[in-house]
C-alpha atoms as a PDB file:
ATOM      1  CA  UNK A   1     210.808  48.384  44.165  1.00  0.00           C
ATOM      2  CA  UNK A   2     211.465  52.325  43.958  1.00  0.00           C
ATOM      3  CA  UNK A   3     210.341  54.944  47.110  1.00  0.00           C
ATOM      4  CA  UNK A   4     207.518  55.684  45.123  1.00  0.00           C
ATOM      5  CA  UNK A   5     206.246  52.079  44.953  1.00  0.00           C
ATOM      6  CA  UNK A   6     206.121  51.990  48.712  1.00  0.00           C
ATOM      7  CA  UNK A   7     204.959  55.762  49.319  1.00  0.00           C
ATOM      8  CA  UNK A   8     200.835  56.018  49.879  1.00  0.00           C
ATOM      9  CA  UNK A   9     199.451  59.551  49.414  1.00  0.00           C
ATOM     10  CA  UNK A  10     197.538  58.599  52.912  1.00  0.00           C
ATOM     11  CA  UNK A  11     201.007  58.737  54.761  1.00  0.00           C
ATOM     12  CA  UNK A  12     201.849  62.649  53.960  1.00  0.00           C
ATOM     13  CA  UNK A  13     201.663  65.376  56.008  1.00  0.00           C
ATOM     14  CA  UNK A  14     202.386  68.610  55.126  1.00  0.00           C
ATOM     15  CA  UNK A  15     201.768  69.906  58.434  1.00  0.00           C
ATOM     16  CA  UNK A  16     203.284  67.972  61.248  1.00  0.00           C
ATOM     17  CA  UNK A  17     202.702  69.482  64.604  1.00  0.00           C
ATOM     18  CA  UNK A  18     205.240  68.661  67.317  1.00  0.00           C
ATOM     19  CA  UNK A  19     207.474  70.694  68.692  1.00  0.00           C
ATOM     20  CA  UNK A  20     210.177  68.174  70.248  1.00  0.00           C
ATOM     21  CA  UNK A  21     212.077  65.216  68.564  1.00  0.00           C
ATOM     22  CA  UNK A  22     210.148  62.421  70.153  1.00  0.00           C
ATOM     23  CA  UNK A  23     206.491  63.703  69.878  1.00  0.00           C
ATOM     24  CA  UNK A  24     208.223  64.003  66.256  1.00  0.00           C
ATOM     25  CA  UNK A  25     208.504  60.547  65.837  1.00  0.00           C
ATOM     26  CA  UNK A  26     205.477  60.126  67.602  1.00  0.00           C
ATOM     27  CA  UNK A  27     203.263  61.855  64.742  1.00  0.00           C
ATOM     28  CA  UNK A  28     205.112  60.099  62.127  1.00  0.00           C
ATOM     29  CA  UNK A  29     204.424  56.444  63.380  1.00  0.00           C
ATOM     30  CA  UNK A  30     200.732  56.987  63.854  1.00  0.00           C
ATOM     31  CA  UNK A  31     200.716  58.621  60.591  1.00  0.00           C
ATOM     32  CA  UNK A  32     202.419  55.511  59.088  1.00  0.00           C
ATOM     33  CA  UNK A  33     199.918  53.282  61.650  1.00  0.00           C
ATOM     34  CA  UNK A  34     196.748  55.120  59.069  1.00  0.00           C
ATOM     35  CA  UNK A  35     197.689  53.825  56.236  1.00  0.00           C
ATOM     36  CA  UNK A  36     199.618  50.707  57.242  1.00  0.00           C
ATOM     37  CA  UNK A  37     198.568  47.177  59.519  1.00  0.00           C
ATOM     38  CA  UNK A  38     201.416  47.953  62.709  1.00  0.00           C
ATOM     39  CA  UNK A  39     200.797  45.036  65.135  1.00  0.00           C
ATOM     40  CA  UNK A  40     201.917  46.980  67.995  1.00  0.00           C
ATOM     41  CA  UNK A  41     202.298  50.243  67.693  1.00  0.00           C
ATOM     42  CA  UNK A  42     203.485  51.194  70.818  1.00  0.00           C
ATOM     43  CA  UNK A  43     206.193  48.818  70.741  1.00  0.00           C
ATOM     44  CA  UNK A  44     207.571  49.904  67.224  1.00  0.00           C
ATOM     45  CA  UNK A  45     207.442  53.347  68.445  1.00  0.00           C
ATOM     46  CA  UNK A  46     209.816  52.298  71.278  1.00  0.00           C
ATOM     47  CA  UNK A  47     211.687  50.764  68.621  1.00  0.00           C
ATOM     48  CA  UNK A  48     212.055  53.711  66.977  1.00  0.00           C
ATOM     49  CA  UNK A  49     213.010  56.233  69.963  1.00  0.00           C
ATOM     50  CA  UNK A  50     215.232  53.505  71.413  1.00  0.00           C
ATOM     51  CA  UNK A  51     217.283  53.884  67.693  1.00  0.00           C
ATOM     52  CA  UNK A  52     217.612  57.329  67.682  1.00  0.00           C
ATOM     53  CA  UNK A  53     219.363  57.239  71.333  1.00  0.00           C
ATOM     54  CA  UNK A  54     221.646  54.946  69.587  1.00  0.00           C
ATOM     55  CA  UNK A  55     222.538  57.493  66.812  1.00  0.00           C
ATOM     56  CA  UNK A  56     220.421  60.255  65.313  1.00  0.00           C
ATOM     57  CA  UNK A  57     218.781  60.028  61.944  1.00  0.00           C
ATOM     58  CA  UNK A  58     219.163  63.786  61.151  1.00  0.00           C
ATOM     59  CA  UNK A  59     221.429  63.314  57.992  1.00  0.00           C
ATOM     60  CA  UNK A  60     221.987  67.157  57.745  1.00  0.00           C
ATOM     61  CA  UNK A  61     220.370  69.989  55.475  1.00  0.00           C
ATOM     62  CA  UNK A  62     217.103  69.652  56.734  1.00  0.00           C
ATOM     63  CA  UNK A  63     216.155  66.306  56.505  1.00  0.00           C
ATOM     64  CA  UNK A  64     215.799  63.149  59.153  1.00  0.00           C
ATOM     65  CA  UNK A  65     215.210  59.731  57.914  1.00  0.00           C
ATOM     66  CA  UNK A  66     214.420  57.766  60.868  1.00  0.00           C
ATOM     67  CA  UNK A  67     214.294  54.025  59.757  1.00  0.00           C
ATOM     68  CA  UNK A  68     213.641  50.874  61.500  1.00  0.00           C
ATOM     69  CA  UNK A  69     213.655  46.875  60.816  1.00  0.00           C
ATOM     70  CA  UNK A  70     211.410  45.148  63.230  1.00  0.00           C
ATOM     71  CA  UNK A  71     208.821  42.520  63.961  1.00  0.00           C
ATOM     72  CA  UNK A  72     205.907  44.610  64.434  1.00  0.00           C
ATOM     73  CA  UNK A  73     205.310  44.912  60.881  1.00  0.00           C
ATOM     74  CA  UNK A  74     204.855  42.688  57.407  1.00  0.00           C
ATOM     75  CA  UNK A  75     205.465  44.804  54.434  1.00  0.00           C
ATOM     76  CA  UNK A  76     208.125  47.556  54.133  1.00  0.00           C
ATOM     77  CA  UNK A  77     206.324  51.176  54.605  1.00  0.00           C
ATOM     78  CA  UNK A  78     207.157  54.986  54.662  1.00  0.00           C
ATOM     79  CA  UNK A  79     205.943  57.995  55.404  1.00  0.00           C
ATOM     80  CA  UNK A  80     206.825  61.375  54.626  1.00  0.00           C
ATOM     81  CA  UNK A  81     206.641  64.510  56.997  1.00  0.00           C
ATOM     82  CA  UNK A  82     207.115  68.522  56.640  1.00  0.00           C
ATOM     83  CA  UNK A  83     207.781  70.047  59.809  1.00  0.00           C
ATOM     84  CA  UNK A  84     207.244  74.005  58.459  1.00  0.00           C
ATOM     85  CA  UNK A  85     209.884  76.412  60.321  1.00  0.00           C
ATOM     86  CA  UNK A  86     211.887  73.038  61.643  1.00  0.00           C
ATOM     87  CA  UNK A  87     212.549  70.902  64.477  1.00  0.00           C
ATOM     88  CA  UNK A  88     215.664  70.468  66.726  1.00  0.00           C
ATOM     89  CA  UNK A  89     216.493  66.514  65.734  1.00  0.00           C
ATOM     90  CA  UNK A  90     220.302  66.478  67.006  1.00  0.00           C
ATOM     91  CA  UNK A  91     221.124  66.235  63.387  1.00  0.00           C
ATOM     92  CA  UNK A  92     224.990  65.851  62.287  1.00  0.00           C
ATOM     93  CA  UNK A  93     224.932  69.421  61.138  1.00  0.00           C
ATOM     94  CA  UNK A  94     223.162  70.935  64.282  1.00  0.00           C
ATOM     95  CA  UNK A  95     220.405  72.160  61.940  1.00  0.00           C
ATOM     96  CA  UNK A  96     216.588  72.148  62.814  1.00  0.00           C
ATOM     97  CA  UNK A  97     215.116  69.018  60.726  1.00  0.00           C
ATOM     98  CA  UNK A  98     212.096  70.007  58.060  1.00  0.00           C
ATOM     99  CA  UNK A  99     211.576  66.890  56.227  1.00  0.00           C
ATOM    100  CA  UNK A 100     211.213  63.559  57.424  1.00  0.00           C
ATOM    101  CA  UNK A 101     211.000  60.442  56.115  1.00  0.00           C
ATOM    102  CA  UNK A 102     210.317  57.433  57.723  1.00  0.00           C
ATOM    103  CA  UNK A 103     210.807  53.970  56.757  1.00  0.00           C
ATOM    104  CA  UNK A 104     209.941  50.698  58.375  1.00  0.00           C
ATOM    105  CA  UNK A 105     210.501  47.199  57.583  1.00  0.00           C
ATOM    106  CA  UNK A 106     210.434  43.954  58.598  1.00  0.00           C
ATOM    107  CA  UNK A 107     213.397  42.030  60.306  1.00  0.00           C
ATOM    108  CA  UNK A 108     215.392  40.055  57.757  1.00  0.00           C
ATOM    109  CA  UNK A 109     214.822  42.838  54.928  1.00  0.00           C
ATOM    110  CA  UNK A 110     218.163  44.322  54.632  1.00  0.00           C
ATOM    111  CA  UNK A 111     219.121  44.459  51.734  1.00  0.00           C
ATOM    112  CA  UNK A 112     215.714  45.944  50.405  1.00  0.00           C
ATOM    113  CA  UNK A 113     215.790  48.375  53.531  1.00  0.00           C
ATOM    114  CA  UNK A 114     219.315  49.708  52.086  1.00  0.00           C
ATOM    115  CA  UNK A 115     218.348  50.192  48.626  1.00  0.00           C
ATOM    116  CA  UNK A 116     215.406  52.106  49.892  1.00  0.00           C
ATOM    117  CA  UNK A 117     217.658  54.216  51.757  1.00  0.00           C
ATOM    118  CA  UNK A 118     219.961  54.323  49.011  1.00  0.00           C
ATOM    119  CA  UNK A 119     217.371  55.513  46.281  1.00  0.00           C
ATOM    120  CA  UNK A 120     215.791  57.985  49.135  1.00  0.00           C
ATOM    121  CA  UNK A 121     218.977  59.807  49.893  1.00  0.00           C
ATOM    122  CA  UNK A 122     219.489  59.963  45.851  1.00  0.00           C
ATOM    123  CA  UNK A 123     216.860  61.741  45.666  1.00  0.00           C
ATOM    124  CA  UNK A 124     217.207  64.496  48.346  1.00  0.00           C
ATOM    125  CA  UNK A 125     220.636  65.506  47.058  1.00  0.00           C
ATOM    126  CA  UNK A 126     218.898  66.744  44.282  1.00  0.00           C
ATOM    127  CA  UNK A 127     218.260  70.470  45.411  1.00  0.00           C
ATOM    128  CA  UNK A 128     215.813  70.839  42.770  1.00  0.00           C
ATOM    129  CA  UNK A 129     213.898  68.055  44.260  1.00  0.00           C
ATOM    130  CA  UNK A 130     214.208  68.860  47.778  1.00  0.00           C
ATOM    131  CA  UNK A 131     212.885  72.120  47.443  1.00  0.00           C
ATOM    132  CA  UNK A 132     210.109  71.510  45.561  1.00  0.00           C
ATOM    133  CA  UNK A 133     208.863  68.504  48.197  1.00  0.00           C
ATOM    134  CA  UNK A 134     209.689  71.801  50.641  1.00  0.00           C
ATOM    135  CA  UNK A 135     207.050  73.862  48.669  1.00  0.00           C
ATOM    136  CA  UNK A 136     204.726  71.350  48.082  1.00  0.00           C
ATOM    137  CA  UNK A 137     201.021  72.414  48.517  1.00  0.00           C
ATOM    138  CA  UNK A 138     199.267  69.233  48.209  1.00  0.00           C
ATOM    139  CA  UNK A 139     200.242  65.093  49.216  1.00  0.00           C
ATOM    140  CA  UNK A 140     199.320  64.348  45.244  1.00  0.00           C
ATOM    141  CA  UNK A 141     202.189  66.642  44.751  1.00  0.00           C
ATOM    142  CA  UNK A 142     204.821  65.312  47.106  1.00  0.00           C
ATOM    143  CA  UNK A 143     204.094  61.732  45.640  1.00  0.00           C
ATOM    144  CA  UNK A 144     204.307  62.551  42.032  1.00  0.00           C
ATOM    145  CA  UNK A 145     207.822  64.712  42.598  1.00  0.00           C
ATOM    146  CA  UNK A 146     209.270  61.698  44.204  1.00  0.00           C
ATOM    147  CA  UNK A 147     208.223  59.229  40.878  1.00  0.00           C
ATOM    148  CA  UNK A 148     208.722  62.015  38.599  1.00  0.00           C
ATOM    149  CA  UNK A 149     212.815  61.760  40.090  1.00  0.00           C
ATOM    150  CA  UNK A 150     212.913  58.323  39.741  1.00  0.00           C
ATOM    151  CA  UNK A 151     211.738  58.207  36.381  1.00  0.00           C
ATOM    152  CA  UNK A 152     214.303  60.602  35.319  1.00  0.00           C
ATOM    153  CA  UNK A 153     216.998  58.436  37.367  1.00  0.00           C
ATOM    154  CA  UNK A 154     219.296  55.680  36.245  1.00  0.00           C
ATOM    155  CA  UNK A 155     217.936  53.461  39.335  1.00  0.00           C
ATOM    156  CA  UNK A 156     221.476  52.293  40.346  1.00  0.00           C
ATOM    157  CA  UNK A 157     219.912  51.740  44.116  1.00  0.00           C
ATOM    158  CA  UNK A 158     217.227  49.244  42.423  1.00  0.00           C
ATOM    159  CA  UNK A 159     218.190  46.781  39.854  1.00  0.00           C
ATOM    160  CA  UNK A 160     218.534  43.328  42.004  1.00  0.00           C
ATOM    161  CA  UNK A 161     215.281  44.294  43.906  1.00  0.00           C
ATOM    162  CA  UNK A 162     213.172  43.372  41.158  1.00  0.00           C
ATOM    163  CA  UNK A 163     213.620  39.887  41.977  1.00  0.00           C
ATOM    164  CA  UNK A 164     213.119  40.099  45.491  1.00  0.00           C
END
């Protein structure tokens, strides 16, 4: 399993709204909660904010990948956001946070959960990459320049999750 195979057009935005950290997180998990069965919704978003207090997900450069393990859900699932101009996140470089991508899985799925993470932050060291997802006009586009750079990728993040 690559990002790609777990990235829906439906869970896109190129647009997200908020203007503070949690409403933030807020838009992303009812963006996820579209496209994907969340059994309580509320609760994973407490999940989620109670995480962040623990230690931010603002990896620097732009870019927050909040990420959760929890019982509320079945299937892994992410969702990508663009928040144009920024968003103060409390990332490790200080820097407003632009794109987000959120992952969650269920409890027991580590080792899946860190190859995803592992493949996703592959990818956005790629500057290349990154700022094309940045310029991205349409969710068809964001989705294709995410398998289009794992396709041209050796995979090292994937091979034992074939089997799983």
């Amino acid at each position: 399993m690559k990002v790609s195979d777990i990235l829906e057009v439906d869970s896109i935005e190129l647009h997200l709204k908020a203007t503070r950290k949690r409403e933030l997180l807020h838009e992303m998990i009812q963006l996820l909660h579209g496209t994907h069965p969340i059994s309580n919704v509320n609760e994973v978003e407490r999940e989620l904010i109670k995480r962040e207090t623990v230690a931010s997900t603002g990896i620097g450069d732009g870019i927050a990948i909040p990420h959760l393990l929890t019982s509320g859900v079945t299937t892994t699932m992410m969702a990508i956001g663009i928040k144009q101009g920024g968003i103060k996140y409390s990332s490790i470089d200080g820097n407003p946070v632009q794109l987000v991508f959120l992952i969650v899985g269920p409890q027991g799925q580590e080792p899946q959960h860190l190859r995803l993470l592992c493949g996703l932050s592959r990818l956005l060291r790629d500057a290349r990459t990154k700022s094309r997802l940045l310029a991205a006009q349409t969710r068809e586009e964001i989705k294709n320049l995410v398998s289009e750079f794992e396709d041209r990728q050796s995979h090292e993040c994937y091979p034992q999750m074939e089997n799983n």
